[in-house]
N, C-alpha and C. Protein backbone atom coordinates (compact mmCIF):
# COMPACT_ATOMS: atom_id res chain seq x y z
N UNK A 1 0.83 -1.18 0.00
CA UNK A 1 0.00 0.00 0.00
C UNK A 1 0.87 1.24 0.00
N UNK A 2 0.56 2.17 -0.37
CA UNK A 2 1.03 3.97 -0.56
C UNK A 2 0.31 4.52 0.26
N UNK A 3 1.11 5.10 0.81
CA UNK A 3 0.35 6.06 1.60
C UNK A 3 -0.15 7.20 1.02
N UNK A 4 -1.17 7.61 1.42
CA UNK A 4 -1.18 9.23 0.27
C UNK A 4 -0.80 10.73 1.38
N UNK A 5 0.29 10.86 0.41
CA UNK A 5 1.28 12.05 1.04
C UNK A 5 0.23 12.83 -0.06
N UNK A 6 1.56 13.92 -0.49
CA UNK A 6 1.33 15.25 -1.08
C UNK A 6 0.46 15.24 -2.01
N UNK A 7 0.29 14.53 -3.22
CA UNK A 7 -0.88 14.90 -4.27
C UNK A 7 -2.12 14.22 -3.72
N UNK A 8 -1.96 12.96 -3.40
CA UNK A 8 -3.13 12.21 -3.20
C UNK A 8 -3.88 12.51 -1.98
N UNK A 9 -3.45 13.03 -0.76
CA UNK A 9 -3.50 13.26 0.20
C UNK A 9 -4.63 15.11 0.04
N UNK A 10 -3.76 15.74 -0.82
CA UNK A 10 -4.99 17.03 -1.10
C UNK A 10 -5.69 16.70 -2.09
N UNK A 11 -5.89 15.72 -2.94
CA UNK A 11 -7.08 15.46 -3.59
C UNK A 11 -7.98 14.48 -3.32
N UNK A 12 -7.93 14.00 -1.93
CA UNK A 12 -8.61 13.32 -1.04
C UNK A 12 -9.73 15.01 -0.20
N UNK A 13 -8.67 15.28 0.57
CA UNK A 13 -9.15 16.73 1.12
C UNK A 13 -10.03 17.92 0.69
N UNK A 14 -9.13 17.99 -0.94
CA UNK A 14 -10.11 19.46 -1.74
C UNK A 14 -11.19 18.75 -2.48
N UNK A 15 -11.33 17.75 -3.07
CA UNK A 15 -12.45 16.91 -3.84
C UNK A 15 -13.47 16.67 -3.03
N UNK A 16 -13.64 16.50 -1.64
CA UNK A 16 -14.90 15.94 -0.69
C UNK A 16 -15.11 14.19 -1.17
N UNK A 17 -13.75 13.77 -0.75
CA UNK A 17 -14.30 12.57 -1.17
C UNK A 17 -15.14 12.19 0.11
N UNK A 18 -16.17 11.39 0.18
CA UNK A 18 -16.94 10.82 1.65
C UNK A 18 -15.91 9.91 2.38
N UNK A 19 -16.63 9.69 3.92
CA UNK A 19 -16.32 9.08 4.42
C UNK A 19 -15.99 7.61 4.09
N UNK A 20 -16.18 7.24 2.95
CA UNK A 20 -16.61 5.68 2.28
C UNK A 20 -15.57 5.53 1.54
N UNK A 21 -14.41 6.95 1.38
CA UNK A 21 -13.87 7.06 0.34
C UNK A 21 -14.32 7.11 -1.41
N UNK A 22 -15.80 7.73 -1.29
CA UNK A 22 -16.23 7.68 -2.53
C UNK A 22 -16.37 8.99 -3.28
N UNK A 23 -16.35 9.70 -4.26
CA UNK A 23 -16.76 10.67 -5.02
C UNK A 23 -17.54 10.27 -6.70
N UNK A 24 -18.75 9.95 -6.93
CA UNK A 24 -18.60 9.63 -7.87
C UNK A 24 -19.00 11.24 -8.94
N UNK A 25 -17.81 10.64 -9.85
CA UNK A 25 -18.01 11.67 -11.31
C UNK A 25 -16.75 12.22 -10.79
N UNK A 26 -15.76 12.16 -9.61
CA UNK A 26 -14.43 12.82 -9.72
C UNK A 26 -13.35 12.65 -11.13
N UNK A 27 -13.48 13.79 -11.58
CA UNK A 27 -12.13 14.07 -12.68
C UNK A 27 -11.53 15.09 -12.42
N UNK A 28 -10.09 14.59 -12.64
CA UNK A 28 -9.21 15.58 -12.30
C UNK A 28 -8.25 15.55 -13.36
N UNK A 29 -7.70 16.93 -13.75
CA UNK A 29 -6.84 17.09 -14.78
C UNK A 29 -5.84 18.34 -14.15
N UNK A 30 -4.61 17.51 -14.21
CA UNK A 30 -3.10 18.45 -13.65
C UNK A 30 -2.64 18.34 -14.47
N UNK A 31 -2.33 20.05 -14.93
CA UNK A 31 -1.41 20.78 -16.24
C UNK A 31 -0.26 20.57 -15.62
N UNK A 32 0.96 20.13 -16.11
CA UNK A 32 2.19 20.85 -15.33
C UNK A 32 3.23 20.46 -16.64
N UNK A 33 2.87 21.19 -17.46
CA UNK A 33 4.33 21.56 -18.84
C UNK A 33 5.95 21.35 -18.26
N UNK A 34 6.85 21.08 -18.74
CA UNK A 34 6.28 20.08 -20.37
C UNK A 34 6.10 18.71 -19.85
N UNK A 35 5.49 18.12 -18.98
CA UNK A 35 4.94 17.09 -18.81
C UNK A 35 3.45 17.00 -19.18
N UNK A 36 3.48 15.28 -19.49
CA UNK A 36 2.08 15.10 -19.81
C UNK A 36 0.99 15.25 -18.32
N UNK A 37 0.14 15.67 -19.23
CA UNK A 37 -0.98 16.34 -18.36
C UNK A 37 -1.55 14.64 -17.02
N UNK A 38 -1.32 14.89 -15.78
CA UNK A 38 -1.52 13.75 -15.25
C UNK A 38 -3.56 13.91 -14.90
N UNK A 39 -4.11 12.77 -15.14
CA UNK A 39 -5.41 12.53 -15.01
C UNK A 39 -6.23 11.65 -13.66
N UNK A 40 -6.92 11.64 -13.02
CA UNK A 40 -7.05 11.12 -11.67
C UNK A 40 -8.82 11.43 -12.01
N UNK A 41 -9.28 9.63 -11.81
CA UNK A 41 -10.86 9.45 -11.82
C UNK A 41 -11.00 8.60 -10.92
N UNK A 42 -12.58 8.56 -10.45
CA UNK A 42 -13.14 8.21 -9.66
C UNK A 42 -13.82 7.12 -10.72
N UNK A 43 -13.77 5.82 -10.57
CA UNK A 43 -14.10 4.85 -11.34
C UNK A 43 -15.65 4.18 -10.61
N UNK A 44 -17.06 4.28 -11.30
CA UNK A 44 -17.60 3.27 -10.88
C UNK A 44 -18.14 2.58 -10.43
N UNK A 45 -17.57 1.53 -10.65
CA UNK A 45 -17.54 -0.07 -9.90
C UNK A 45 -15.79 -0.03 -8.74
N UNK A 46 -16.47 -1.00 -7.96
CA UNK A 46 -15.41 -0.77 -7.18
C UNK A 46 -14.00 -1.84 -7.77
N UNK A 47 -13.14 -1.61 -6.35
CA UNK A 47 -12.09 -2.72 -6.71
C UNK A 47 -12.15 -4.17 -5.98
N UNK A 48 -11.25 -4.69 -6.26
CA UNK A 48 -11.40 -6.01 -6.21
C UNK A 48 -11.78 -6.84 -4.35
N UNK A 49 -11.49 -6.05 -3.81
CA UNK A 49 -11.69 -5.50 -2.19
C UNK A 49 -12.82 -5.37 -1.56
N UNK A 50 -13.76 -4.55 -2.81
CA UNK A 50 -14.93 -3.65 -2.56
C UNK A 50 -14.81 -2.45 -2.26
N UNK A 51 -13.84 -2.28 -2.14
CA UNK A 51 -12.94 -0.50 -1.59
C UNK A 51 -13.45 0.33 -3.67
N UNK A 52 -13.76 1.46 -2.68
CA UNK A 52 -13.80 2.67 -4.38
C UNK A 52 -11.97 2.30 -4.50
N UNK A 53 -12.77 2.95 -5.93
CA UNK A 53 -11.44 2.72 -6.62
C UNK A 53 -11.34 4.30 -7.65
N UNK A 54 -9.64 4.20 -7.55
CA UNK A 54 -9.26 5.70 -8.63
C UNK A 54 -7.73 5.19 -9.44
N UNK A 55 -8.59 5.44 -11.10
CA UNK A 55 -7.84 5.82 -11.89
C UNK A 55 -7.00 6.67 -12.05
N UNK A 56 -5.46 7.03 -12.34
CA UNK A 56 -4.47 7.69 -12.01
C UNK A 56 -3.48 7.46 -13.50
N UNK A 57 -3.63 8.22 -14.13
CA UNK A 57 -3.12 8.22 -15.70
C UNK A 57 -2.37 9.56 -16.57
N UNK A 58 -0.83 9.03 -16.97
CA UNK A 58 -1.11 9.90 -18.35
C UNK A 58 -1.58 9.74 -19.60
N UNK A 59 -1.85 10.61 -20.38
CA UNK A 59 -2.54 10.00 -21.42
C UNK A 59 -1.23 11.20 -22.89
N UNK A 60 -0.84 9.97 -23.97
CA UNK A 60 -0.34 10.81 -24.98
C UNK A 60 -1.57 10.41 -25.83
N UNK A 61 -0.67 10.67 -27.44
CA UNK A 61 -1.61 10.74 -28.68
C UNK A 61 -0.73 9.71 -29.33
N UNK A 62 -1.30 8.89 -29.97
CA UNK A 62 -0.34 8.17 -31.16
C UNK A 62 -1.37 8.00 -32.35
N UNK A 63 -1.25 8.68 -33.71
CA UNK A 63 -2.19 8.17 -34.71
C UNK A 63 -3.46 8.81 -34.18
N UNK A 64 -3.74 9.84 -33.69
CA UNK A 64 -5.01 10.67 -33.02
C UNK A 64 -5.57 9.79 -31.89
N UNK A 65 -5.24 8.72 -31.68
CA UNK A 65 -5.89 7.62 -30.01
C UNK A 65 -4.79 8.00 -29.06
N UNK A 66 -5.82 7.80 -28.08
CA UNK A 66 -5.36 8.13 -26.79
C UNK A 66 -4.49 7.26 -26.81
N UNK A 67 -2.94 7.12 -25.92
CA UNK A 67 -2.42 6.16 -25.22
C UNK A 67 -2.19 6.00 -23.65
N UNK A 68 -2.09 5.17 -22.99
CA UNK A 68 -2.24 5.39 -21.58
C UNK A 68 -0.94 5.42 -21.59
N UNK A 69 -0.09 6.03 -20.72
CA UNK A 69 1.45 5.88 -20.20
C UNK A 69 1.95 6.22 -19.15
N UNK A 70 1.69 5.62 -18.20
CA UNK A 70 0.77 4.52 -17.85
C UNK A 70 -0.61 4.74 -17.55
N UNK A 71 -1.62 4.00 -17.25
CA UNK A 71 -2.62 4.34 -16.13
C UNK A 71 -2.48 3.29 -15.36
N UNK A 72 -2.72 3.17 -13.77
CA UNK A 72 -2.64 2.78 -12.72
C UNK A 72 -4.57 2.56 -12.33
N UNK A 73 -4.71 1.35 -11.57
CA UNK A 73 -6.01 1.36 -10.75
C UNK A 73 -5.84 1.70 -9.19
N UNK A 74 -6.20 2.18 -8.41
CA UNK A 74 -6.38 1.71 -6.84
C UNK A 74 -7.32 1.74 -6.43
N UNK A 75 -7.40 0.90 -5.37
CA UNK A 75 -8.03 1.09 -4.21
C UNK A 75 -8.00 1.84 -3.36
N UNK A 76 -8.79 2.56 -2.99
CA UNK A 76 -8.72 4.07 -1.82
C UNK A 76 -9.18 2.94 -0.61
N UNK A 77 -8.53 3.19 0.62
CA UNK A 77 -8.91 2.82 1.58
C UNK A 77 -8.47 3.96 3.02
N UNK A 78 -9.39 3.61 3.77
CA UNK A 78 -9.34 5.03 4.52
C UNK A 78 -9.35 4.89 6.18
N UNK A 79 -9.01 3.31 6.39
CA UNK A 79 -8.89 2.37 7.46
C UNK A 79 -6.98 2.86 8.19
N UNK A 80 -7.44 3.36 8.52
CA UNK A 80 -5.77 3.62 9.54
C UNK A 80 -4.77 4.58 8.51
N UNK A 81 -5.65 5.53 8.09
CA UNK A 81 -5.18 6.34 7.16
C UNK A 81 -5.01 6.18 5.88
N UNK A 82 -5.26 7.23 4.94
CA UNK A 82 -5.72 7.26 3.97
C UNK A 82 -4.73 6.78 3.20
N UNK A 83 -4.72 5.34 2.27
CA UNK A 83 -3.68 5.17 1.64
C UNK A 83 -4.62 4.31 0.42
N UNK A 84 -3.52 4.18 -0.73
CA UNK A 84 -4.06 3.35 -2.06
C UNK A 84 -3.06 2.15 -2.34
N UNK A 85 -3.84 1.50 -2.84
CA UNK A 85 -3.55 0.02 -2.95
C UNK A 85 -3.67 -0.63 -4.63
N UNK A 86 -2.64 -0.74 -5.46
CA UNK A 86 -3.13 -0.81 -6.66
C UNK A 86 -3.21 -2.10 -7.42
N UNK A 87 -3.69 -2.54 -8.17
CA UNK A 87 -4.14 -3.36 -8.96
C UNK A 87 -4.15 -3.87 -10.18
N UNK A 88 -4.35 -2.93 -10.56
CA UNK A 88 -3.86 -3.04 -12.22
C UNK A 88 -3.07 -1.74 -13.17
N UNK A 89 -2.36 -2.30 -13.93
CA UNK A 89 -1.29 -1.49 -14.65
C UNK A 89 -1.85 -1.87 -16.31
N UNK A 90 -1.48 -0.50 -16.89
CA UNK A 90 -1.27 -0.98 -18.23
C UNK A 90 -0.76 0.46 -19.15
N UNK A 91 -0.13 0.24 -20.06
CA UNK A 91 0.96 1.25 -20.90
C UNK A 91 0.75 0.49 -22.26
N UNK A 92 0.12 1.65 -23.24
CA UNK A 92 -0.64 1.04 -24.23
C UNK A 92 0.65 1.00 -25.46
N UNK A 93 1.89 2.27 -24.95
CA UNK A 93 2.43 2.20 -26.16
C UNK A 93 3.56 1.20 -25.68
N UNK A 94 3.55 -0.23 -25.06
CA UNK A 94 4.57 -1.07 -24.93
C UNK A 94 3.27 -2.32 -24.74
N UNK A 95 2.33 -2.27 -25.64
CA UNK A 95 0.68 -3.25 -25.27
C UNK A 95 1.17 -3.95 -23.79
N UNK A 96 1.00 -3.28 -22.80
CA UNK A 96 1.25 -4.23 -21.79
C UNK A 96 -0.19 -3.99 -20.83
N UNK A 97 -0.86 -4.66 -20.01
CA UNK A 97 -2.16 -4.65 -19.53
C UNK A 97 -1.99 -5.61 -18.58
N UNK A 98 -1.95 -5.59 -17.10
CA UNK A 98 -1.77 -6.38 -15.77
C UNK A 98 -2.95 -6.50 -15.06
N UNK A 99 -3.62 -7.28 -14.53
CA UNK A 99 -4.26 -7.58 -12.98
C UNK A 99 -3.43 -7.95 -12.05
N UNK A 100 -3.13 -7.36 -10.90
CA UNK A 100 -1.94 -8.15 -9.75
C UNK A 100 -3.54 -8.46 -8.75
N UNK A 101 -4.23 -7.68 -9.11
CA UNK A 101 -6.08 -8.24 -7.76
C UNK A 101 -6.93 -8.02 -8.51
N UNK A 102 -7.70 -9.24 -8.82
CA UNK A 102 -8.88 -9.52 -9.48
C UNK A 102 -9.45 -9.93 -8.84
N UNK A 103 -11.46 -10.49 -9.37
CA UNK A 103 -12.07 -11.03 -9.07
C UNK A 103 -12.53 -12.11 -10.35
N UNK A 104 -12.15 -13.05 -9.93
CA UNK A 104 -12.20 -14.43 -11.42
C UNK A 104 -13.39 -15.24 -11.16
N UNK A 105 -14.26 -15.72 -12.11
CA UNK A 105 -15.23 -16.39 -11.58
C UNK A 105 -15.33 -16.73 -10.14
N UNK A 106 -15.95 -15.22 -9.30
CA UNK A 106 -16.27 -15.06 -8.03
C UNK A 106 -15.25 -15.34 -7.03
N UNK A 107 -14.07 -15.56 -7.87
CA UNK A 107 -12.93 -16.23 -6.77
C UNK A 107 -11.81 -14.58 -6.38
N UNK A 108 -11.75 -13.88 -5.77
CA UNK A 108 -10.74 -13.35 -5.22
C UNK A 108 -8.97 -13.95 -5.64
N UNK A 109 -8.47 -13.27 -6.75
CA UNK A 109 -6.89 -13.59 -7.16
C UNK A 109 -6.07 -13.02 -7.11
N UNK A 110 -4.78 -13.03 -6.38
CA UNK A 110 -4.04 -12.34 -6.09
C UNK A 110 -2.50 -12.85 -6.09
N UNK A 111 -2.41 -12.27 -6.75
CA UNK A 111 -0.62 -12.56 -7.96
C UNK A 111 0.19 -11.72 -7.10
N UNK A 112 0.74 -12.30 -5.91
CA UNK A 112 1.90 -11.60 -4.86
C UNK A 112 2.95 -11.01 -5.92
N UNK A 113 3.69 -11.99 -6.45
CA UNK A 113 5.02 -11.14 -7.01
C UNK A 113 4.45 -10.22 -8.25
N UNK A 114 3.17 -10.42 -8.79
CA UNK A 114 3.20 -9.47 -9.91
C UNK A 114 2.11 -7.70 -8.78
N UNK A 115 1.54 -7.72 -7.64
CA UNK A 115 1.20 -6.86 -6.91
C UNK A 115 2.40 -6.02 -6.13
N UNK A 116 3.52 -7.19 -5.68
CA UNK A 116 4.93 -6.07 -5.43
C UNK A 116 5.45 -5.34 -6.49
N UNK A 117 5.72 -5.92 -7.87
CA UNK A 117 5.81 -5.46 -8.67
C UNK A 117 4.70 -3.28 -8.53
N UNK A 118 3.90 -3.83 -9.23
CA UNK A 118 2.86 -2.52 -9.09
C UNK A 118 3.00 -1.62 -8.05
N UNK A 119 3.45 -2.17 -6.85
CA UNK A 119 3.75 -1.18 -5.46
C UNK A 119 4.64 -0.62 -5.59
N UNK A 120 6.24 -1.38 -6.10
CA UNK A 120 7.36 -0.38 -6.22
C UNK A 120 6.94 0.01 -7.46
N UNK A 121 6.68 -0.01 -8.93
CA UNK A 121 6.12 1.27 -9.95
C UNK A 121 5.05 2.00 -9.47
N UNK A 122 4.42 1.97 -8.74
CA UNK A 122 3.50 3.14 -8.17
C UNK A 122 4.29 4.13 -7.28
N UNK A 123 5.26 3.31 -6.33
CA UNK A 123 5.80 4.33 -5.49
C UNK A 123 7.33 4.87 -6.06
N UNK A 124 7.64 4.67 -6.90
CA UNK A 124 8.58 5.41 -8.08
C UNK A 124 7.78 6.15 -8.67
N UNK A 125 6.49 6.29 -9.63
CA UNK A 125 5.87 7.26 -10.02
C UNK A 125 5.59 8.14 -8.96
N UNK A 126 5.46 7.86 -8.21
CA UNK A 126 4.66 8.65 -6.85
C UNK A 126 5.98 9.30 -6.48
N UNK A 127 6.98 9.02 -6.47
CA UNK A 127 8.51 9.98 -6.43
C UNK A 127 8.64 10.65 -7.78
N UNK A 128 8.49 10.35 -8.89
CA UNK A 128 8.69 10.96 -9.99
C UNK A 128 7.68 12.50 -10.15
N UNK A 129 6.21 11.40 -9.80
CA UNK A 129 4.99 13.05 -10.00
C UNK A 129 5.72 13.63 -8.62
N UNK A 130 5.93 13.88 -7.11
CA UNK A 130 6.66 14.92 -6.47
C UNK A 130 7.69 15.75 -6.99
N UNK A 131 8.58 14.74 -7.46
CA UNK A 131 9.76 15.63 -8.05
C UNK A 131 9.10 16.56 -9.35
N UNK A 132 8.31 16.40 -10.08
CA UNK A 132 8.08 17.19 -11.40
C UNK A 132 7.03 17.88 -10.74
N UNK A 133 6.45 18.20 -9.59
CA UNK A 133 5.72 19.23 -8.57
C UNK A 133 4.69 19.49 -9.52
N UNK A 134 3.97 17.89 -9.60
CA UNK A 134 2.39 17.84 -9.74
C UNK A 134 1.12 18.53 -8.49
N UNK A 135 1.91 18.06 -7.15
CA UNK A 135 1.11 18.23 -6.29
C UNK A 135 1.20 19.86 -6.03
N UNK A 136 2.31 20.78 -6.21
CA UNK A 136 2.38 22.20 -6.94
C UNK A 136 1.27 22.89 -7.53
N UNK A 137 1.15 21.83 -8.48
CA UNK A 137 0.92 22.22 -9.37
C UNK A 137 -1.41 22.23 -9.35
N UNK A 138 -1.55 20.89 -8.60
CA UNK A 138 -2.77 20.81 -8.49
C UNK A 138 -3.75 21.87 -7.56
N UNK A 139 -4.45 22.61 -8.45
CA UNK A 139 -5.35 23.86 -8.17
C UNK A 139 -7.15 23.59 -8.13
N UNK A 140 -7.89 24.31 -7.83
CA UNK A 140 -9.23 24.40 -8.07
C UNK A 140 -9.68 24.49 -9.66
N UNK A 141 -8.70 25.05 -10.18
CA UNK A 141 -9.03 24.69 -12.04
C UNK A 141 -8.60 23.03 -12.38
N UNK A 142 -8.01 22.27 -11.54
CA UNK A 142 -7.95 20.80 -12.07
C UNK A 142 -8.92 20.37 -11.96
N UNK A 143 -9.70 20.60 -11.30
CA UNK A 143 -10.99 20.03 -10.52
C UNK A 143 -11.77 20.43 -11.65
N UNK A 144 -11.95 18.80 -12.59
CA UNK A 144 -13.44 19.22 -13.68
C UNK A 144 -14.34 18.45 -13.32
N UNK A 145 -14.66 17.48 -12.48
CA UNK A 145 -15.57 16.82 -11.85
C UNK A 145 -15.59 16.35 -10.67
């Protein structure tokens, strides 16, 4: 699990997510040039847990389609402080697409070494967006839903 420090931590706070950890229709869009614009949704259906869940993505262009690079799933959980828990990965311009926590014909699955995996690339991105001062950067104009 991640804890949510600096970005995630005020877009927990300024969004009103509920007590349930839920917001539904949250979209968020952080400008911060010349990086790609980072994207953060409120998905839904939940995650594999039953915990809400938030999408956390950049998005380029290849051939006018979107590409994800990456987008990330989590789980928001709000049990002994507010932290996310993620799940699935995928980066469209290397076709790669992961579940590390699913739900498989009703069965609960959980792929230990491919979920450590996802924890240390989440918490390297999660050092990368600080250092490029996303959380800086996130204002009341990110806030489009």
């Amino acid at each position: 699990m991640i804890e949510c420090r600096e970005l995630a931590g005020k877009v927990i706070r300024r969004c009103q997510i509920d007590k349930d950890g839920r917001h539904h229709g949250l979209y968020l869009k952080i400008e911060n040039r010349p990086y790609l614009a980072l994207v953060i949704e409120a998905m839904d259906e939940s995650g594999p847990m039953g915990l809400p869940t938030l999408s956390v993505a950049h998005y380029g262009l290849q051939n006018g389609d979107l590409m994800r690079d990456p987008e990330m799933c989590f789980e928001l959980g709000l049990a002994g402080g507010a932290h996310l828990d993620p799940f699935y990965c995928r980066n469209d311009y290397v076709a790669v697409e992961q579940w590390s926590r699913n739900i498989v014909r009703d069965y609960y699955v959980h792929l230990v070494a491919l979920h450590q995996q996802h924890l240390r690339f989440a918490q390297t991105w999660d050092a990368n967006l600080r250092m490029q001062g996303f959380a800086e950067a996130f204002s009341d104009k990110s806030i489009r839903g």
